[in-house]
C-alpha atoms as a PDB file:
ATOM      1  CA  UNK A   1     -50.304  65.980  38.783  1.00  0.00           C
ATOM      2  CA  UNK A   2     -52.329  63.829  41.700  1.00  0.00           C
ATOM      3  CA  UNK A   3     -50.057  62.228  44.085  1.00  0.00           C
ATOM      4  CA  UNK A   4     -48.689  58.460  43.708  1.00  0.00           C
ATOM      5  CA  UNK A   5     -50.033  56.067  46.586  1.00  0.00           C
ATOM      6  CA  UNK A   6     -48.868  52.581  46.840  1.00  0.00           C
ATOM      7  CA  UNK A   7     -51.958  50.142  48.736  1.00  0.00           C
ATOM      8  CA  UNK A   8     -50.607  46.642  49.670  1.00  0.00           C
ATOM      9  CA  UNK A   9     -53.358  44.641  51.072  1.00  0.00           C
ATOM     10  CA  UNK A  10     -53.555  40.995  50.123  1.00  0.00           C
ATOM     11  CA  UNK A  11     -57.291  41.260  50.018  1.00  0.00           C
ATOM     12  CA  UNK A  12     -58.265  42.366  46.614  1.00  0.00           C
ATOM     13  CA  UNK A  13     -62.143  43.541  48.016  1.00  0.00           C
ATOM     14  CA  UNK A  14     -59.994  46.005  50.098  1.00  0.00           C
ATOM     15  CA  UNK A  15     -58.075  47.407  47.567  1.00  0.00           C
ATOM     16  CA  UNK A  16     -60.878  48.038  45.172  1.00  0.00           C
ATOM     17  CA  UNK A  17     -62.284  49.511  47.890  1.00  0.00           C
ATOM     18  CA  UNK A  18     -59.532  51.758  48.707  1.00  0.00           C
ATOM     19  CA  UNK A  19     -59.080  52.563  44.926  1.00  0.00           C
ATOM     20  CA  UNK A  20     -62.217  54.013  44.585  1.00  0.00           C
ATOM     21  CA  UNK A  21     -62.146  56.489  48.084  1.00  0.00           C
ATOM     22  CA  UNK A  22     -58.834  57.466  45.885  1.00  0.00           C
ATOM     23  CA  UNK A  23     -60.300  58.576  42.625  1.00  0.00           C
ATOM     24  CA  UNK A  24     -58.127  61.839  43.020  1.00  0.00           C
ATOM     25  CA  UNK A  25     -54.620  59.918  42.849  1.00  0.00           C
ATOM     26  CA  UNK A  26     -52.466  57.559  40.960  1.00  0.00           C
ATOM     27  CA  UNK A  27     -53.358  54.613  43.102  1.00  0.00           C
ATOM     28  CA  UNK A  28     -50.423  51.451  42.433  1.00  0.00           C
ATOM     29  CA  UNK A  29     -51.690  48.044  43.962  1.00  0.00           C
ATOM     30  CA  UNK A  30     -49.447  45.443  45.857  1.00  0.00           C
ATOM     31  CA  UNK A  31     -51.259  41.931  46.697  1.00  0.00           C
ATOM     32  CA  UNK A  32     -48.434  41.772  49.134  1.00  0.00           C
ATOM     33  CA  UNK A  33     -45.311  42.595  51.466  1.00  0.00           C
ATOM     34  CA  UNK A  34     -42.874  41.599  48.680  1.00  0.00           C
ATOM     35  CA  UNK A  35     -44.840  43.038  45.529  1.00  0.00           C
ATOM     36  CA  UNK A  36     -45.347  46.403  47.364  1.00  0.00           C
ATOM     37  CA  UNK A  37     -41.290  46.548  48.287  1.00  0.00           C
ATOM     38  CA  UNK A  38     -40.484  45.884  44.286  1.00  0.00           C
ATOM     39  CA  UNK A  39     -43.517  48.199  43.467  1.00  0.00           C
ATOM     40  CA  UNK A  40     -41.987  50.853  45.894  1.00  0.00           C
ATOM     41  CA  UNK A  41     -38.316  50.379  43.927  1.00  0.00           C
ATOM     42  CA  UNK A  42     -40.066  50.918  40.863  1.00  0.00           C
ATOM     43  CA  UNK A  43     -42.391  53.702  40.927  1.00  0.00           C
ATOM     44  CA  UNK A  44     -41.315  55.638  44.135  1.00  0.00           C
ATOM     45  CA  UNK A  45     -45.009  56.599  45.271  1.00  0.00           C
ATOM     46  CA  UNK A  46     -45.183  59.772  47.485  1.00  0.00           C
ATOM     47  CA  UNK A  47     -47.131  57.505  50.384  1.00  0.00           C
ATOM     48  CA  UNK A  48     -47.524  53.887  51.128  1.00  0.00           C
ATOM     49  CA  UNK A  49     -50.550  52.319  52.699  1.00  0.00           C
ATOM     50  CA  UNK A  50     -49.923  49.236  53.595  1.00  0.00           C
ATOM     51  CA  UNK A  51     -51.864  46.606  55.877  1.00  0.00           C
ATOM     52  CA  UNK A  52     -50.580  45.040  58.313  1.00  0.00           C
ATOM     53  CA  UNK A  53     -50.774  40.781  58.004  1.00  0.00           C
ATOM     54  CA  UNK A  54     -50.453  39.813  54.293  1.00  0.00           C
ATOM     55  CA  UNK A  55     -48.141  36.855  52.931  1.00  0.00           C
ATOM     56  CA  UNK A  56     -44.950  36.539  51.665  1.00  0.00           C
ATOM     57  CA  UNK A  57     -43.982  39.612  53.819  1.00  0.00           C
ATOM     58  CA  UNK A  58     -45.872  41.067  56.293  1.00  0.00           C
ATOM     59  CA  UNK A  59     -46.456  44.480  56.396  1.00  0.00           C
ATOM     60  CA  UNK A  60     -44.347  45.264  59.671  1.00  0.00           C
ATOM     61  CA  UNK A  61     -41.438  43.620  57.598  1.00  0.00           C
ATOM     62  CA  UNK A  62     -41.817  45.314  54.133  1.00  0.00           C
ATOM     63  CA  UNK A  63     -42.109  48.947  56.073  1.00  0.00           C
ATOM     64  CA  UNK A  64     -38.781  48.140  57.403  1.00  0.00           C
ATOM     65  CA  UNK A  65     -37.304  47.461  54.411  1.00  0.00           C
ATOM     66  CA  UNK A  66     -38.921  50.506  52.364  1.00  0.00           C
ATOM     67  CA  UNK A  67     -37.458  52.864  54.849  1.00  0.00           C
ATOM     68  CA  UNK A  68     -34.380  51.183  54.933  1.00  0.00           C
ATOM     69  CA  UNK A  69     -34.268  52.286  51.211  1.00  0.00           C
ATOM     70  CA  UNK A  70     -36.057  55.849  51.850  1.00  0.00           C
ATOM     71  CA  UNK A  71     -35.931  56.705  55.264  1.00  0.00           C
ATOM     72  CA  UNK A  72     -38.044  59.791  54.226  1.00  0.00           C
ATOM     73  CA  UNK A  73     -40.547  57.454  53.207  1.00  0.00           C
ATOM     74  CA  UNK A  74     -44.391  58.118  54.324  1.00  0.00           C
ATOM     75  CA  UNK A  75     -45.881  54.556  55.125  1.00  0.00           C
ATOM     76  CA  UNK A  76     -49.109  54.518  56.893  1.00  0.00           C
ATOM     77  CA  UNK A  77     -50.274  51.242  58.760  1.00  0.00           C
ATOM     78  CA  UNK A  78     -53.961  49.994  57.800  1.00  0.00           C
ATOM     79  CA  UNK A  79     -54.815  47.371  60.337  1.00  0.00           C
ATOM     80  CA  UNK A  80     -57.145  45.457  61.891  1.00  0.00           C
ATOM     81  CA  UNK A  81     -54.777  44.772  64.972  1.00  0.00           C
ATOM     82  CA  UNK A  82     -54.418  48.891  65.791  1.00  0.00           C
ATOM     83  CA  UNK A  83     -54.693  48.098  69.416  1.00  0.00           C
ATOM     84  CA  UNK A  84     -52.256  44.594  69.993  1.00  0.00           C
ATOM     85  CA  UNK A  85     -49.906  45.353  67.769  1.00  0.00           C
ATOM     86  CA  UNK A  86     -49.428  49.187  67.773  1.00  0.00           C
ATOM     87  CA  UNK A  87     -46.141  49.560  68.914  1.00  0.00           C
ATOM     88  CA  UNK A  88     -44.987  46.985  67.043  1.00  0.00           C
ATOM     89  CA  UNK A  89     -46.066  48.549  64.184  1.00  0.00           C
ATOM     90  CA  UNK A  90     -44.672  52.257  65.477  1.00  0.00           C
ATOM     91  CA  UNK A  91     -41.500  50.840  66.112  1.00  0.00           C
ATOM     92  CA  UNK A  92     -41.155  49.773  62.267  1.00  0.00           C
ATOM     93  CA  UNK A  93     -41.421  53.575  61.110  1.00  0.00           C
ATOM     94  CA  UNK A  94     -44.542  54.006  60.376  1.00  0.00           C
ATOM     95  CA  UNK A  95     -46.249  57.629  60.453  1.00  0.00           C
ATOM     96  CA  UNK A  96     -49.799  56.494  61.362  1.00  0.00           C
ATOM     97  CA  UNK A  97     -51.617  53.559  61.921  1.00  0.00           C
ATOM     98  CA  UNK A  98     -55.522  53.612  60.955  1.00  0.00           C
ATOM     99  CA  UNK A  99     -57.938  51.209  62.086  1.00  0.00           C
ATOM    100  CA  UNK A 100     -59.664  48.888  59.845  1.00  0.00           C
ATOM    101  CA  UNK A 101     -62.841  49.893  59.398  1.00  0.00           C
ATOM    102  CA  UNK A 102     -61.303  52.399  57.548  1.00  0.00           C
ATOM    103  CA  UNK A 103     -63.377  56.048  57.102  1.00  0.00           C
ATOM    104  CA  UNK A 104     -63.206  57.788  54.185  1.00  0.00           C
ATOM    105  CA  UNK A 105     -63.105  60.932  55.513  1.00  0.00           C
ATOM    106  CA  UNK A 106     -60.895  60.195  58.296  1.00  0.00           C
ATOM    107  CA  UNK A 107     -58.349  58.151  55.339  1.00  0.00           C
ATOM    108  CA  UNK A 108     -58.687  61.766  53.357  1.00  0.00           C
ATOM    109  CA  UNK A 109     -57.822  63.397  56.453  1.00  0.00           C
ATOM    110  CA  UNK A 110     -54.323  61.674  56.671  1.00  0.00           C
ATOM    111  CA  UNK A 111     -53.276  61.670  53.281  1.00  0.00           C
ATOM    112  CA  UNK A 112     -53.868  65.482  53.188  1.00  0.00           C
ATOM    113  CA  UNK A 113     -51.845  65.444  56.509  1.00  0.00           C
ATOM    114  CA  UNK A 114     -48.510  63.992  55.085  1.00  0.00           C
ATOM    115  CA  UNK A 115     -49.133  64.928  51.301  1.00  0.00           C
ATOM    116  CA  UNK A 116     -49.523  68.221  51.710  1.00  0.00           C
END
């Protein structure tokens, strides 16, 4: 059975995009901060991508409140604000933050990391 991975990105071009470098898992999509906290509830993925500025919740926000329900949880940070907003983003629990563009093989390289 292929791992669960939750991507929350309000940008739907991104998603797809991720989707496909994830053939090998059960990808779940989240349009937002909100959608990806219920989606999280629901189906319990094994790791969360999630970007960083996206409405309703931002990303900083809903990683907070997923590891307020699973402290365990493995969210990684896809941004395009890596360098202003890193600890920021570090001090809401996440396990890595990747820089938007992302590379496949360096994307692979993570999941592998924390799924394995």
């Amino acid at each position: 059975m292929s791992a669960k991975i939750l991507v929350a990105d309000d940008d739907g071009f991104i998603r797809t995009i991720l989707r496909t470098m994830l053939e090998d898992y059960e990808v779940i999509e989240a349009e937002d901060g909100a959608s990806a906290l219920r989606l999280f509830r629901e189906r319990r993925p094994d790791l969360v991508l999630m970007d960083t500025v996206m409405p309703d919740m931002d990303g900083i926000e809903a990683t907070k409140e997923i590891l307020s329900i699973d402290p365990q949880a493995v969210v990684l940070m896809i941004t395009a604000f890596a360098t202003t907003r890193r600890n920021e983003i570090l001090d809401a629990g996440v396990r890595e933050v990747i820089s938007k563009p992302i590379g496949m093989d360096d994307l692979i390289g993570k999941l592998e990391k924390y799924l394995s």
